[in-house]
C-alpha atoms as a PDB file:
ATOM      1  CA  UNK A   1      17.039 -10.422 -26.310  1.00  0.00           C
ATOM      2  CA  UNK A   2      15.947  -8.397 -23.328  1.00  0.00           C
ATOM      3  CA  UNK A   3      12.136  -8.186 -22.655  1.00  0.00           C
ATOM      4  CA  UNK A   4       9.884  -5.321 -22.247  1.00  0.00           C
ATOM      5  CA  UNK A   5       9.257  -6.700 -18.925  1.00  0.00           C
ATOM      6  CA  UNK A   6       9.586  -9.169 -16.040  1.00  0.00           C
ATOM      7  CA  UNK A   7       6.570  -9.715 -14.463  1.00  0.00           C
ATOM      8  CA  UNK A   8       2.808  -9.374 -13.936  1.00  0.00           C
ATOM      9  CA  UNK A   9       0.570  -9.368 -10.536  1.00  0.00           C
ATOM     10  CA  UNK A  10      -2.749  -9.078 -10.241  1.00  0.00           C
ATOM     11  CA  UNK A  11      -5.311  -7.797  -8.061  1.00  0.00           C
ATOM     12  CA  UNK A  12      -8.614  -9.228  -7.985  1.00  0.00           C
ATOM     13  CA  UNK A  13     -11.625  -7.799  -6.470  1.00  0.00           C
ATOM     14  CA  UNK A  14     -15.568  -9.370  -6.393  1.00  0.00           C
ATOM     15  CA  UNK A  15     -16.621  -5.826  -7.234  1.00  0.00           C
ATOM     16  CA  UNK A  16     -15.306  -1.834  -8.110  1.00  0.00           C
ATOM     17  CA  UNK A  17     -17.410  -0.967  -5.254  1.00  0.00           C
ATOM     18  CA  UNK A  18     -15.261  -3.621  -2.807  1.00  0.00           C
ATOM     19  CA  UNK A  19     -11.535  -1.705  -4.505  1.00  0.00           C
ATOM     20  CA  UNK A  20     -12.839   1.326  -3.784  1.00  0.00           C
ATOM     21  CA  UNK A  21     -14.305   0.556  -0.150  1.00  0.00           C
ATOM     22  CA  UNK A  22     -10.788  -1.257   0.258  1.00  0.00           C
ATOM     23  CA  UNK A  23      -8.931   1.532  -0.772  1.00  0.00           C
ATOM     24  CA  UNK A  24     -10.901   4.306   1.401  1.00  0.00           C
ATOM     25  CA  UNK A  25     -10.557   2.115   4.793  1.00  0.00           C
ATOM     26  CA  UNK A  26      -8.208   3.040   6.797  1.00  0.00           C
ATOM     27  CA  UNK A  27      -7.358  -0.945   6.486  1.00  0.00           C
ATOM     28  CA  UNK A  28      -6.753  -0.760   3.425  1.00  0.00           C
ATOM     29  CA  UNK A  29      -4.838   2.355   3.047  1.00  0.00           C
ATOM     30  CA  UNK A  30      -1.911   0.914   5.700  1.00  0.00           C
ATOM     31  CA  UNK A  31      -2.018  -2.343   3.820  1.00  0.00           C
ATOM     32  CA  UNK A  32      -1.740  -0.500   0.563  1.00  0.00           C
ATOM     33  CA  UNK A  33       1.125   1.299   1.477  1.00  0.00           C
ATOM     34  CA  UNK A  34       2.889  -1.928   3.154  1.00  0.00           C
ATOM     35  CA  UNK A  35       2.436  -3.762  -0.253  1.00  0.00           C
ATOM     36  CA  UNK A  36       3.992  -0.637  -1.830  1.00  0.00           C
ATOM     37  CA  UNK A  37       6.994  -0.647   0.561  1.00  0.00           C
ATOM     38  CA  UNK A  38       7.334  -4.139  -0.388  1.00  0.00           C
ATOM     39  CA  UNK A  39       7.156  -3.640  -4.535  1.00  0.00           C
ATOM     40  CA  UNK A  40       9.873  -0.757  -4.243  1.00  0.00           C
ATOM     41  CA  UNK A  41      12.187  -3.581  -3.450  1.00  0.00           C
ATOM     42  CA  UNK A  42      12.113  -5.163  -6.798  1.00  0.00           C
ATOM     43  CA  UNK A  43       9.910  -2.944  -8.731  1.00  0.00           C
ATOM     44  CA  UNK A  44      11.230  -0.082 -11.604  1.00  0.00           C
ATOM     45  CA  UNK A  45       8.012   1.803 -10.537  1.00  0.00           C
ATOM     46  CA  UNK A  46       9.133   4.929 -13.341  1.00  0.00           C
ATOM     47  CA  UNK A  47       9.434   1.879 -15.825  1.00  0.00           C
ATOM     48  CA  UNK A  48       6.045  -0.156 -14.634  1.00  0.00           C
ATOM     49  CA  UNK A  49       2.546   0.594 -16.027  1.00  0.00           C
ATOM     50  CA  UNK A  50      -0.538  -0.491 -13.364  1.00  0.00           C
ATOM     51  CA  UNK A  51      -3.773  -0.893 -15.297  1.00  0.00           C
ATOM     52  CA  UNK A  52      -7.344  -1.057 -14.063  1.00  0.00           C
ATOM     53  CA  UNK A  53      -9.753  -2.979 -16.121  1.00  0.00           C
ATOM     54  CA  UNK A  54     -12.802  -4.922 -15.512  1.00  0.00           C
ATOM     55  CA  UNK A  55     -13.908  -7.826 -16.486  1.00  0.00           C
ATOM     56  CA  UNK A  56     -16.714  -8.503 -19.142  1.00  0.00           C
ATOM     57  CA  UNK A  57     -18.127 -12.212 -20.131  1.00  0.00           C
ATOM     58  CA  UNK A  58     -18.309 -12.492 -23.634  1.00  0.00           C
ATOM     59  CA  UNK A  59     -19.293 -16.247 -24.476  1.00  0.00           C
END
């Protein structure tokens, strides 16, 4: 039985306003591309699905 997939990472940010100021620095844009350098290594990017969600306490 092969599975749908392989792996999972996540990302975790205190707030959308600290992804987005992390994406937008120039910081963040070289280590964003670095960590996408990296991925291509082992990563089916045609065949992967990223997701952006945030988190809501029920209970």
């Amino acid at each position: 039985m092969q599975l749908a997939y392989d792996g999972i990472t996540e990302i975790w940010w205190k707030s959308r306003a600290d992804l987005e100021n992390a994406l937008s620095s120039e910081t963040g844009r070289v280590a964003s591309a670095r960590l996408e350098q990296d991925e291509a290594r082992f990563i089916d990017f045609a065949r992967s699905r990223i997701f952006i969600t945030e988190e809501h306490e029920i209970f």
